[in-house]
PDB file of N, CA and C in Angstrom:
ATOM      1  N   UNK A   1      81.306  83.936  90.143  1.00  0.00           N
ATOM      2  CA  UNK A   1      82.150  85.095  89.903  1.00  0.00           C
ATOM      3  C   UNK A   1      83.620  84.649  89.985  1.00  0.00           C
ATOM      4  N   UNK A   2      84.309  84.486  89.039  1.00  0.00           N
ATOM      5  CA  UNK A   2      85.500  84.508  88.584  1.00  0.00           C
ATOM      6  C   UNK A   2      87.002  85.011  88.587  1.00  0.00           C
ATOM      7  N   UNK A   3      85.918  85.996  88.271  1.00  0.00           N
ATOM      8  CA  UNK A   3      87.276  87.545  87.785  1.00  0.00           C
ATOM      9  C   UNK A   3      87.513  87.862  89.517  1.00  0.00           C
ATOM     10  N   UNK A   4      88.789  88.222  89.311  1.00  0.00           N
ATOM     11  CA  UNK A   4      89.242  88.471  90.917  1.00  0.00           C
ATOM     12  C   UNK A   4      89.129  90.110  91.221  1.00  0.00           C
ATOM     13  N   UNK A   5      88.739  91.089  89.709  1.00  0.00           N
ATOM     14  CA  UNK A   5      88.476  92.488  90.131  1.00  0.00           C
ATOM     15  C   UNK A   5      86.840  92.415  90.539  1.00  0.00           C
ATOM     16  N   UNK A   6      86.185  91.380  90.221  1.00  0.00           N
ATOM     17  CA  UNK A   6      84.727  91.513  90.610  1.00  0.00           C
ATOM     18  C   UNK A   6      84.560  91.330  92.268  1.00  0.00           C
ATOM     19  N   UNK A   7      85.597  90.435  92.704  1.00  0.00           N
ATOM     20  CA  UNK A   7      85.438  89.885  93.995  1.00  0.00           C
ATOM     21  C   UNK A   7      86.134  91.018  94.788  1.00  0.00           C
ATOM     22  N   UNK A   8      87.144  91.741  94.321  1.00  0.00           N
ATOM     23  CA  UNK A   8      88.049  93.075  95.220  1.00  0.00           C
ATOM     24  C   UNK A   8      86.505  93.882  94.824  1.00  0.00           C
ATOM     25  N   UNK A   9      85.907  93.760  93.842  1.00  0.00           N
ATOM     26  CA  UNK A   9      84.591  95.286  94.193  1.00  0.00           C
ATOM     27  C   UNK A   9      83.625  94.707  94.965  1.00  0.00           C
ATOM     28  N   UNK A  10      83.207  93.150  95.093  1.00  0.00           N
ATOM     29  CA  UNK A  10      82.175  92.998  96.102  1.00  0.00           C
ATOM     30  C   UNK A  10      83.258  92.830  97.188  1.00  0.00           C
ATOM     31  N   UNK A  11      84.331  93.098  97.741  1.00  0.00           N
ATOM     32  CA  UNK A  11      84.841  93.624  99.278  1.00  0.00           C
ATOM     33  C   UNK A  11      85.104  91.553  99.804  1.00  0.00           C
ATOM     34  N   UNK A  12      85.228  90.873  98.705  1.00  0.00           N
ATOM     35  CA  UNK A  12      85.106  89.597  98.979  1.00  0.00           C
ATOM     36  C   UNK A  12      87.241  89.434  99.083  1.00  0.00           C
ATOM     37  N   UNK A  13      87.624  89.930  98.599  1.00  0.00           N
ATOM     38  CA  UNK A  13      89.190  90.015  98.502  1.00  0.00           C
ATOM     39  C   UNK A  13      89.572  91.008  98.658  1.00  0.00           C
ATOM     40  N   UNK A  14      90.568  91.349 100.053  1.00  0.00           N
ATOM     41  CA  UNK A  14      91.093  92.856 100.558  1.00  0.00           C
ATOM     42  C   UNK A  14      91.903  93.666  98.889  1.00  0.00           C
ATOM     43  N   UNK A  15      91.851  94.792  99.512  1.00  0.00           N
ATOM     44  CA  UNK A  15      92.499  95.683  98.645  1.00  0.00           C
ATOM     45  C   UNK A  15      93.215  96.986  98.928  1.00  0.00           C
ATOM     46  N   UNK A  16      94.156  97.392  98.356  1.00  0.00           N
ATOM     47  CA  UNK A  16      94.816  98.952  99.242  1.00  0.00           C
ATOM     48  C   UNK A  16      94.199  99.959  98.336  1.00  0.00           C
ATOM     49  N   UNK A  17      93.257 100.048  98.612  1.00  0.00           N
ATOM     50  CA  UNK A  17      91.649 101.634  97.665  1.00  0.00           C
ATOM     51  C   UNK A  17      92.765 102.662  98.088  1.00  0.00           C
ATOM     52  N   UNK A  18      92.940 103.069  96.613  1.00  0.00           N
ATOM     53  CA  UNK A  18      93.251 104.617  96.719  1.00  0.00           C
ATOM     54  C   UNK A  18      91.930 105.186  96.163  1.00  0.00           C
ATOM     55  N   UNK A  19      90.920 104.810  95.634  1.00  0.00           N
ATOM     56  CA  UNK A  19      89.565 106.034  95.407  1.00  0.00           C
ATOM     57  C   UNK A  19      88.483 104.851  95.215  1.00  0.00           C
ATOM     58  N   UNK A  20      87.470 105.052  95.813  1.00  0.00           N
ATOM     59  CA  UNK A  20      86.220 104.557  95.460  1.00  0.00           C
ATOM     60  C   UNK A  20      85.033 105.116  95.258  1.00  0.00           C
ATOM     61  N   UNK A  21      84.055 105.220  93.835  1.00  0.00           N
ATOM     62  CA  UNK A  21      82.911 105.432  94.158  1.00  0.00           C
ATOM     63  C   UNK A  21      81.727 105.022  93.281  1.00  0.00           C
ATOM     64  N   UNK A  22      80.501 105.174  93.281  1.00  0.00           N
ATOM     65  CA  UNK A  22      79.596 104.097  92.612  1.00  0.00           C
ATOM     66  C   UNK A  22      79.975 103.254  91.512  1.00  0.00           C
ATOM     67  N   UNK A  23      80.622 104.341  91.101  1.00  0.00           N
ATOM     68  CA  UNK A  23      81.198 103.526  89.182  1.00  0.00           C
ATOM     69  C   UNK A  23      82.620 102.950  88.970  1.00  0.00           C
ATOM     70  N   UNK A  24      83.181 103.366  89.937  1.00  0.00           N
ATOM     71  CA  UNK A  24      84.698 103.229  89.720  1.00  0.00           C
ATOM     72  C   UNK A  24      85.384 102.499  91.084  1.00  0.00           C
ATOM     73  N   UNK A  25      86.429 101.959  91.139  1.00  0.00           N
ATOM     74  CA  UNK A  25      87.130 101.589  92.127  1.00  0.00           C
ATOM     75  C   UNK A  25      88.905 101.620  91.968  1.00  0.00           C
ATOM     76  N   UNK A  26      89.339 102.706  92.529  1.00  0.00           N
ATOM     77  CA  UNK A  26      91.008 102.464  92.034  1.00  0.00           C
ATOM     78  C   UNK A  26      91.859 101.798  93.270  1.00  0.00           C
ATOM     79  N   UNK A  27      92.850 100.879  93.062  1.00  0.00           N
ATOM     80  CA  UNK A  27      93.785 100.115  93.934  1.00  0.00           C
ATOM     81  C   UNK A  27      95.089 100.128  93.596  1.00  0.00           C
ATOM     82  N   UNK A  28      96.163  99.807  94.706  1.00  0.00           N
ATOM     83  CA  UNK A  28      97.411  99.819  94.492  1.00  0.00           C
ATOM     84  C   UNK A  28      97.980  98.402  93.430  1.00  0.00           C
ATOM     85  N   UNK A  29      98.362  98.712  92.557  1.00  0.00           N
ATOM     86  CA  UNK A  29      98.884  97.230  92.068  1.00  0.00           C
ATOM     87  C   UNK A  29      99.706  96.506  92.656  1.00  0.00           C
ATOM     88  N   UNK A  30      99.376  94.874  93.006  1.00  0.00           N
ATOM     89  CA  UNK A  30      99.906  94.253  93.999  1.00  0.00           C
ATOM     90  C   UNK A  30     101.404  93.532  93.331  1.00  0.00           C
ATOM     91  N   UNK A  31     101.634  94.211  92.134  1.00  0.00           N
ATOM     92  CA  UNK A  31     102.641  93.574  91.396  1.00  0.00           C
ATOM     93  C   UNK A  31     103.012  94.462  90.899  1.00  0.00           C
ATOM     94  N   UNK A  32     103.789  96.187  91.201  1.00  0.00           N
ATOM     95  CA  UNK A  32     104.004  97.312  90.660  1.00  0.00           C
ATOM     96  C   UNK A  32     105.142  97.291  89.650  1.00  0.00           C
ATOM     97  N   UNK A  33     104.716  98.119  88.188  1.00  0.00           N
ATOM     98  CA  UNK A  33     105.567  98.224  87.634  1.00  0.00           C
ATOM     99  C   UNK A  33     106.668  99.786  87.970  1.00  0.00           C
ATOM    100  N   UNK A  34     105.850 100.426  88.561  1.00  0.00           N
ATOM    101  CA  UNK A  34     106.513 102.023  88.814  1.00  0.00           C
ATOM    102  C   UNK A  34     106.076 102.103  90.175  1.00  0.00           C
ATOM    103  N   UNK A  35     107.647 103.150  90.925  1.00  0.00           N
ATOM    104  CA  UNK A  35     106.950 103.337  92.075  1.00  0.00           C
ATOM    105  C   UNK A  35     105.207 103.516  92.650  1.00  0.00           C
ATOM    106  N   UNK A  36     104.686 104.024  91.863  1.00  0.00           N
ATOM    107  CA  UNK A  36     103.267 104.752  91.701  1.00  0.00           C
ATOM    108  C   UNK A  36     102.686 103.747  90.757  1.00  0.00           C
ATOM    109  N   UNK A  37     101.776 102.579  91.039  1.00  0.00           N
ATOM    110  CA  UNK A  37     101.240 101.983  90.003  1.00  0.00           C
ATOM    111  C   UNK A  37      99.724 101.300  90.676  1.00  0.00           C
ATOM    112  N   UNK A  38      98.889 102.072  90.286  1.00  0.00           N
ATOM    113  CA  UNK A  38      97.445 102.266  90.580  1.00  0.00           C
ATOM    114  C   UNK A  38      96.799 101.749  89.396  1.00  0.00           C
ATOM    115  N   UNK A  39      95.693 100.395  89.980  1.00  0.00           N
ATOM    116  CA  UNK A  39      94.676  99.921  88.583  1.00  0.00           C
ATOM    117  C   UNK A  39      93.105 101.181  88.756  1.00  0.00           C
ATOM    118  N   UNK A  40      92.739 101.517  88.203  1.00  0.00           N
ATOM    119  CA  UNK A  40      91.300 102.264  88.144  1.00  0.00           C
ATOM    120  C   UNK A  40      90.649 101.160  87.263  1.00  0.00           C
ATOM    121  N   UNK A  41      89.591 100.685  87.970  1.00  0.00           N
ATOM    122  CA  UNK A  41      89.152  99.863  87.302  1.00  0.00           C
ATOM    123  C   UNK A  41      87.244 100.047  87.431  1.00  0.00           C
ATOM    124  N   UNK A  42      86.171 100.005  86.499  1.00  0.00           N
ATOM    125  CA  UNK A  42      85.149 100.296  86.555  1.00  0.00           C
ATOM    126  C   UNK A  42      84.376  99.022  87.236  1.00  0.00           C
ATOM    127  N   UNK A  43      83.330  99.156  88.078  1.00  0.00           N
ATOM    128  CA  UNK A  43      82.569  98.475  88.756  1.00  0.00           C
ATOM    129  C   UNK A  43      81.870  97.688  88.249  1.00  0.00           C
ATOM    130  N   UNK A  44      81.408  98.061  86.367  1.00  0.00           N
ATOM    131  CA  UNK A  44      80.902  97.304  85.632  1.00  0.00           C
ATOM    132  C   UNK A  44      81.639  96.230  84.944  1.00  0.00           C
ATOM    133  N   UNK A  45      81.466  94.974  85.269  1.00  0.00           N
ATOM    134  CA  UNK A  45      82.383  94.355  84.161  1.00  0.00           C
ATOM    135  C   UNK A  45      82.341  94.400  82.964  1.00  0.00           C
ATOM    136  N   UNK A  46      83.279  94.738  82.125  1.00  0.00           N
ATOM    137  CA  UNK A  46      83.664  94.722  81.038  1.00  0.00           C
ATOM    138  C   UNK A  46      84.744  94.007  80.503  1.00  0.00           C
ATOM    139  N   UNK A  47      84.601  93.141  79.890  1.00  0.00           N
ATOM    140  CA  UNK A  47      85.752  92.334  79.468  1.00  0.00           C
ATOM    141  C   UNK A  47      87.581  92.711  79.472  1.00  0.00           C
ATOM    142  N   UNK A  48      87.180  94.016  78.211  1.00  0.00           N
ATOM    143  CA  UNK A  48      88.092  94.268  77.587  1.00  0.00           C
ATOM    144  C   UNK A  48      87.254  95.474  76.826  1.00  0.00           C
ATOM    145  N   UNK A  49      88.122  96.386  76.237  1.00  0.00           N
ATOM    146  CA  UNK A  49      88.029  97.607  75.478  1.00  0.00           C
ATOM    147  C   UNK A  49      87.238  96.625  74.165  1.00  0.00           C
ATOM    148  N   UNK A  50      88.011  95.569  73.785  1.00  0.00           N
ATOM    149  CA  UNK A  50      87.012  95.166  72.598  1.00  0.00           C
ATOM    150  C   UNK A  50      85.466  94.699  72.786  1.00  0.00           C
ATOM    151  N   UNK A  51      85.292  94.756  74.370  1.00  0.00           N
ATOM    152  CA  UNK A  51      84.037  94.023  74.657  1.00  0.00           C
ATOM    153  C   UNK A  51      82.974  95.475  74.930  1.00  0.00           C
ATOM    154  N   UNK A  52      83.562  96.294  74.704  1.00  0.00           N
ATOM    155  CA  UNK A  52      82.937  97.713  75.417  1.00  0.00           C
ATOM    156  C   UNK A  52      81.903  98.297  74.014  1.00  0.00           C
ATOM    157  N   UNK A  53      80.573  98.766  74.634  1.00  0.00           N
ATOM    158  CA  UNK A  53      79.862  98.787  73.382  1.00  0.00           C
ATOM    159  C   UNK A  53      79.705 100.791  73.589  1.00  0.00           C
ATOM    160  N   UNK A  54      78.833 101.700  72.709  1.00  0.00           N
ATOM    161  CA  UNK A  54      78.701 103.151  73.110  1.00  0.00           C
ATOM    162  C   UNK A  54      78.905 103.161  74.075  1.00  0.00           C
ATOM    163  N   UNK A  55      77.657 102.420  75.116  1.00  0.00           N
ATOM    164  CA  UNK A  55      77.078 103.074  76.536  1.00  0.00           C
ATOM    165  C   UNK A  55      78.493 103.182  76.833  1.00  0.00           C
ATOM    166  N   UNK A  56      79.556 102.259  77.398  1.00  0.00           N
ATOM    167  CA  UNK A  56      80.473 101.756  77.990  1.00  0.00           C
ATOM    168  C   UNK A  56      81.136 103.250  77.758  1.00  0.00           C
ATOM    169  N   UNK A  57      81.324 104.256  76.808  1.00  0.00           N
ATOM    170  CA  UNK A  57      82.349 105.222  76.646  1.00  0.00           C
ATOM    171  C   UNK A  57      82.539 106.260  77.574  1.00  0.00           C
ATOM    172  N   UNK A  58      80.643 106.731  78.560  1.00  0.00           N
ATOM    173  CA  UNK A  58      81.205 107.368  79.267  1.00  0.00           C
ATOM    174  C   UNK A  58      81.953 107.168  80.580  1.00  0.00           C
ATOM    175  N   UNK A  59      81.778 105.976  80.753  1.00  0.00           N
ATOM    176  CA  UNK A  59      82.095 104.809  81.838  1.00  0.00           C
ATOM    177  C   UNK A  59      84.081 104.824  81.454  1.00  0.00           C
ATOM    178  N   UNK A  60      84.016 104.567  80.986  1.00  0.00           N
ATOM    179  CA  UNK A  60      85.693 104.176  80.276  1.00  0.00           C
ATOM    180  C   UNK A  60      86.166 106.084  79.993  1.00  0.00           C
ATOM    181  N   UNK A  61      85.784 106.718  79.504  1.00  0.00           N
ATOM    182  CA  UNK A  61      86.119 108.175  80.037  1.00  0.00           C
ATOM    183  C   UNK A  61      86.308 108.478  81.604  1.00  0.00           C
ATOM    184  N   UNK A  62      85.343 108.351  82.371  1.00  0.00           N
ATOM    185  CA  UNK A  62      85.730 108.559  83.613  1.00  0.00           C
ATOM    186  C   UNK A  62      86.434 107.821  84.518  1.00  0.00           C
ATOM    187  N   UNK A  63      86.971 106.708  83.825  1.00  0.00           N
ATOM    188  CA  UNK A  63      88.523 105.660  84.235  1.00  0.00           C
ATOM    189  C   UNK A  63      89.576 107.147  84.044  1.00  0.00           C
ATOM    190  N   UNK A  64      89.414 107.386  83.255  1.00  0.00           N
ATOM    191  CA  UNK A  64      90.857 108.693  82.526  1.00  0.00           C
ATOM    192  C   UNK A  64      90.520 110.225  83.503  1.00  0.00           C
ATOM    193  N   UNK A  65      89.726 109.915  83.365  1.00  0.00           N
ATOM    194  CA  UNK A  65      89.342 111.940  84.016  1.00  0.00           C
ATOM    195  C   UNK A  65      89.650 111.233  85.792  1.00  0.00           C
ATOM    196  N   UNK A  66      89.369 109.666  86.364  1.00  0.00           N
ATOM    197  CA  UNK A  66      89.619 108.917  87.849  1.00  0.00           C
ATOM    198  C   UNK A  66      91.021 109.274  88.007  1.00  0.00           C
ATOM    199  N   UNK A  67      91.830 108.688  87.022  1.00  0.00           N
ATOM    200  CA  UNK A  67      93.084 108.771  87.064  1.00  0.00           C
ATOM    201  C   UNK A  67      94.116 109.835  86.627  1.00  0.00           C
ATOM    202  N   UNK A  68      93.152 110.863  86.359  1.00  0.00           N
ATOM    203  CA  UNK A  68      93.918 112.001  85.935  1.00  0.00           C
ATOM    204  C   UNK A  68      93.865 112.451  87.512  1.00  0.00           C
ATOM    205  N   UNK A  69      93.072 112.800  88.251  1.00  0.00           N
ATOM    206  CA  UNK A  69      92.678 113.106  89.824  1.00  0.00           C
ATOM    207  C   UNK A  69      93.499 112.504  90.505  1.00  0.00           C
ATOM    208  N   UNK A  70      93.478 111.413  90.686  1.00  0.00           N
ATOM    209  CA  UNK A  70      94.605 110.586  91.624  1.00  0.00           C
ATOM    210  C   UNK A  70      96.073 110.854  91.140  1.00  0.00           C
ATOM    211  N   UNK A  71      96.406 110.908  89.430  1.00  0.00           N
ATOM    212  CA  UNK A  71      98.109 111.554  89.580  1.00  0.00           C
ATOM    213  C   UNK A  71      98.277 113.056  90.054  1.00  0.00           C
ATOM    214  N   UNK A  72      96.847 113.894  90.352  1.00  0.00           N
ATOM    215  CA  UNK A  72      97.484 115.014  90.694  1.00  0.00           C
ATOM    216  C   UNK A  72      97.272 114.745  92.113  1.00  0.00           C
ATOM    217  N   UNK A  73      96.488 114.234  92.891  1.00  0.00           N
ATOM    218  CA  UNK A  73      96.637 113.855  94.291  1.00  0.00           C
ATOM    219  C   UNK A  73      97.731 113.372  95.073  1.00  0.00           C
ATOM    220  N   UNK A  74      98.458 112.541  93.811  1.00  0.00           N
ATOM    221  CA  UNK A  74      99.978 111.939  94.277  1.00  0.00           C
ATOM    222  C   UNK A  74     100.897 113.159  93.652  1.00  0.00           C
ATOM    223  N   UNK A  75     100.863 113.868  93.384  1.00  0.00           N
ATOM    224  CA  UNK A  75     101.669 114.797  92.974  1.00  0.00           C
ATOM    225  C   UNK A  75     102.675 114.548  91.274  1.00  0.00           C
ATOM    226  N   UNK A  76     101.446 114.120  90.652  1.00  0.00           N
ATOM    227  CA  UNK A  76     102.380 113.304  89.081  1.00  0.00           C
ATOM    228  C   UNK A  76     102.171 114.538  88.311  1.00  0.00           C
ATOM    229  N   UNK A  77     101.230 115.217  88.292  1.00  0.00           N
ATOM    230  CA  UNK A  77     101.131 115.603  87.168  1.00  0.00           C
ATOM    231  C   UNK A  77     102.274 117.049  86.427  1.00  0.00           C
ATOM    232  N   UNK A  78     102.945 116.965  87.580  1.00  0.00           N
ATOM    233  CA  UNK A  78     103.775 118.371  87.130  1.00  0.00           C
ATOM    234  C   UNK A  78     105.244 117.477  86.178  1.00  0.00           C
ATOM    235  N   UNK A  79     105.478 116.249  86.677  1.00  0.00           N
ATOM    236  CA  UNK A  79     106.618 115.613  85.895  1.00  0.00           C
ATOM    237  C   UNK A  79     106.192 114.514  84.725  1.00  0.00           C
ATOM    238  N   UNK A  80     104.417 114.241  85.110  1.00  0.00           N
ATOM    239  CA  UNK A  80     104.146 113.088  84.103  1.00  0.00           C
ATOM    240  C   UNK A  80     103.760 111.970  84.439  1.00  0.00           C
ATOM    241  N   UNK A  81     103.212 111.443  83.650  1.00  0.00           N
ATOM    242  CA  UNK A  81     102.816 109.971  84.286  1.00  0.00           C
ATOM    243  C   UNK A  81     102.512 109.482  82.709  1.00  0.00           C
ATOM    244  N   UNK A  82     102.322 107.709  83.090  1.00  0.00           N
ATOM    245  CA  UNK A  82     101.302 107.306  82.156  1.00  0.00           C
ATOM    246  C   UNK A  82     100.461 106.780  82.333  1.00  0.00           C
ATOM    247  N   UNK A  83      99.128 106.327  81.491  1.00  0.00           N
ATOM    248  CA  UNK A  83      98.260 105.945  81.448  1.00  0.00           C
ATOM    249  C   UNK A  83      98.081 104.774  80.442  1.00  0.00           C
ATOM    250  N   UNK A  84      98.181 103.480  80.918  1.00  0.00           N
ATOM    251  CA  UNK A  84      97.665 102.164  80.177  1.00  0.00           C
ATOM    252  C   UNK A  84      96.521 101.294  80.334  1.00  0.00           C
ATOM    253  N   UNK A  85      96.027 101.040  78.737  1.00  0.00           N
ATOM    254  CA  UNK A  85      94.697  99.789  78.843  1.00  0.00           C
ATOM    255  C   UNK A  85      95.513  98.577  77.706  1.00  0.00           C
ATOM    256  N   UNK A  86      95.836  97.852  78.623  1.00  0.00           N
ATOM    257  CA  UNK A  86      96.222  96.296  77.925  1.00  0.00           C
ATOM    258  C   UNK A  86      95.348  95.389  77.483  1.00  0.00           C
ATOM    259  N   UNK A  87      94.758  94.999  76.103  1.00  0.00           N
ATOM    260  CA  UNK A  87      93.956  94.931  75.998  1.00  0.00           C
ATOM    261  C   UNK A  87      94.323  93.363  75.092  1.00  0.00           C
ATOM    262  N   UNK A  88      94.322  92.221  75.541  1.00  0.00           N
ATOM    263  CA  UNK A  88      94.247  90.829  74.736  1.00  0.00           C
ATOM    264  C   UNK A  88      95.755  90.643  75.683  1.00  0.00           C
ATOM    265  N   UNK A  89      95.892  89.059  75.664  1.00  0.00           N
ATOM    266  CA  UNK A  89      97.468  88.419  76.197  1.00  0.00           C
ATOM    267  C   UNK A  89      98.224  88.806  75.657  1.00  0.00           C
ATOM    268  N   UNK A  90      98.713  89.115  74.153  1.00  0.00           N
ATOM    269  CA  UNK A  90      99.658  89.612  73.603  1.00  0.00           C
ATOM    270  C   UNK A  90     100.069  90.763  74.220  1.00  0.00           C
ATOM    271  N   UNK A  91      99.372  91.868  74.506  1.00  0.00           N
ATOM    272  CA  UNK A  91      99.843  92.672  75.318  1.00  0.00           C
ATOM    273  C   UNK A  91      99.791  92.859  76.822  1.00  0.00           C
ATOM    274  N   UNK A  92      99.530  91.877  77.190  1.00  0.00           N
ATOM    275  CA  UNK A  92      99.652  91.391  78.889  1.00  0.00           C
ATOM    276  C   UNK A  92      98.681  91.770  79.727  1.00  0.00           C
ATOM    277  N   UNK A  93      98.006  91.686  79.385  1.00  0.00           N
ATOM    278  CA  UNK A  93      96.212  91.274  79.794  1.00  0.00           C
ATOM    279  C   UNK A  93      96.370  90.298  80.521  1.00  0.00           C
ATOM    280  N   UNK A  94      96.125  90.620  82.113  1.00  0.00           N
ATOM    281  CA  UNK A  94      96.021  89.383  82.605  1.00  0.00           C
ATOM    282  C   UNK A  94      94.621  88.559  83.307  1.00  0.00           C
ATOM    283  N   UNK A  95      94.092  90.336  83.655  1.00  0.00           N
ATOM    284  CA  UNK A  95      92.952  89.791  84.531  1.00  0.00           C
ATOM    285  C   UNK A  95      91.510  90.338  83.126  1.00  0.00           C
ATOM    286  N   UNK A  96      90.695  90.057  82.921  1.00  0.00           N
ATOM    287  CA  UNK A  96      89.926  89.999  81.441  1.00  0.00           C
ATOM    288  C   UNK A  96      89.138  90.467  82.393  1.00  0.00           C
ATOM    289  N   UNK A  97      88.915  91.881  82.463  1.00  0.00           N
ATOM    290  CA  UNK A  97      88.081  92.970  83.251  1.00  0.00           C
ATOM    291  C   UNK A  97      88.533  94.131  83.026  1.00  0.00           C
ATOM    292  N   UNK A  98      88.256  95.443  82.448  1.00  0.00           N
ATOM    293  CA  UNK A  98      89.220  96.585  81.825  1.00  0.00           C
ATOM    294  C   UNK A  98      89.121  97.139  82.761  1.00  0.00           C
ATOM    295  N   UNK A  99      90.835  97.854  82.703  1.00  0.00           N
ATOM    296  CA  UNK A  99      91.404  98.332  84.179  1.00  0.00           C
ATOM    297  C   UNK A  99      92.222  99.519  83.037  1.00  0.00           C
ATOM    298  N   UNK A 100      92.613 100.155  83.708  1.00  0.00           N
ATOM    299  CA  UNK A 100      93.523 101.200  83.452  1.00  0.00           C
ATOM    300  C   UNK A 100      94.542 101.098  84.523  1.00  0.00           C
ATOM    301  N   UNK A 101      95.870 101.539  83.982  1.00  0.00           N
ATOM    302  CA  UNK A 101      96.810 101.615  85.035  1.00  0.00           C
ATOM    303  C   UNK A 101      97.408 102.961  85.017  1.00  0.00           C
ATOM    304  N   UNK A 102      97.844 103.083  85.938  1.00  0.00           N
ATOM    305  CA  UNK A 102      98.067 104.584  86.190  1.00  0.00           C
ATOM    306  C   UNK A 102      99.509 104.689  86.532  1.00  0.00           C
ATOM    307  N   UNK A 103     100.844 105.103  85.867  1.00  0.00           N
ATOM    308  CA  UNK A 103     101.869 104.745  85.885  1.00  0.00           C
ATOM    309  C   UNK A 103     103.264 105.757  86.701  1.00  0.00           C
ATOM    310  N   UNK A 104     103.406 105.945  87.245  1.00  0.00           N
ATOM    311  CA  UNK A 104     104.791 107.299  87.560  1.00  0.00           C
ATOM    312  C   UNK A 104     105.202 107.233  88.440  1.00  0.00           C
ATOM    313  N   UNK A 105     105.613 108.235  89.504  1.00  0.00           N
ATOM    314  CA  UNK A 105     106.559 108.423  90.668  1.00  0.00           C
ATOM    315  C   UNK A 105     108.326 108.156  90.174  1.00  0.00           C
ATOM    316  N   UNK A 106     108.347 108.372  88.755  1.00  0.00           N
ATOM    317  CA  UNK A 106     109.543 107.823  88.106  1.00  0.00           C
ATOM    318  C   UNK A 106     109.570 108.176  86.882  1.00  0.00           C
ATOM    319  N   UNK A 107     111.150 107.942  86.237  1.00  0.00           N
ATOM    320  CA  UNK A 107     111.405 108.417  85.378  1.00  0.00           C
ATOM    321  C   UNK A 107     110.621 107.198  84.110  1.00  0.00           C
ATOM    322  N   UNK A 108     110.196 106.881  82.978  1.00  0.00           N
ATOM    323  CA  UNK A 108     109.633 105.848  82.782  1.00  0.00           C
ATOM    324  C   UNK A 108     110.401 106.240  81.527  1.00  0.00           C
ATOM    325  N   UNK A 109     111.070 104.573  80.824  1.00  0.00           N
ATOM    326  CA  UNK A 109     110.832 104.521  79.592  1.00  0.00           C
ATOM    327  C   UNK A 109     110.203 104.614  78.109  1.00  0.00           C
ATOM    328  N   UNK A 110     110.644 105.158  76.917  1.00  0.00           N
ATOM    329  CA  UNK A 110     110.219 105.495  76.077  1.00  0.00           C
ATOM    330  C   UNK A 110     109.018 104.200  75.530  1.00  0.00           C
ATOM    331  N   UNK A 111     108.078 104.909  75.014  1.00  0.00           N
ATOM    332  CA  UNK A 111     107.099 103.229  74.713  1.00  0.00           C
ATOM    333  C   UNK A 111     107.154 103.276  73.335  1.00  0.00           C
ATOM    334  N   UNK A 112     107.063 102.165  72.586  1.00  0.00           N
ATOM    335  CA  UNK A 112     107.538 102.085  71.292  1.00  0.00           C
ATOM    336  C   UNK A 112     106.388 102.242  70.737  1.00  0.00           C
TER     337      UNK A 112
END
């Protein structure tokens, strides 16, 4: 096992869990881009969005409905937040395990 989100879900590498449960696991990003920057990441490995087949959709839906819960828990949802899947190096993919990031506590720039 490789991937370093497989080893934070087998409890083999600490983590700051803001939500855990059978399918899902969300953490503080240890390299934040926004005050508020939470990975939700699914328990199943999955490469990448390009590696994700049907089954994978309701799995990868409830990354979005995880992280819709946690910005209203932190109190985002009345000013906004965002929601990112980086998907290949070009767009800064670093760890090749699909994560969602969960973005706010701030004013955030326009995305092109």
């Amino acid at each position: 096992m490789d991937c370093i989100f497989d080893k934070i879900i087998a409890g083999e590498i600490p983590s700051d869990k803001v939500y855990e449960d059978g399918e899902v696991i969300a953490i503080k990003d240890i390299n934040p881009s926004a005050l508020v920057h939470i990975l939700i990441i699914p328990k199943k490995h999955i490469e990448s969005v390009n590696h994700m087949d049907e089954a994978d959709s309701a799995l990868i839906g409830k990354l979005i409905y995880t992280a819709s819960n946690i910005a209203k828990k932190k109190g985002l949802s009345s000013k906004g937040y965002r929601l990112v899947f980086n998907i290949g190096e070009d767009a800064g993919m670093v760890v090749n395990h699909i994560h969602l990031h969960l973005l706010g506590g701030q004013k955030l720039g326009a995305m092109v």
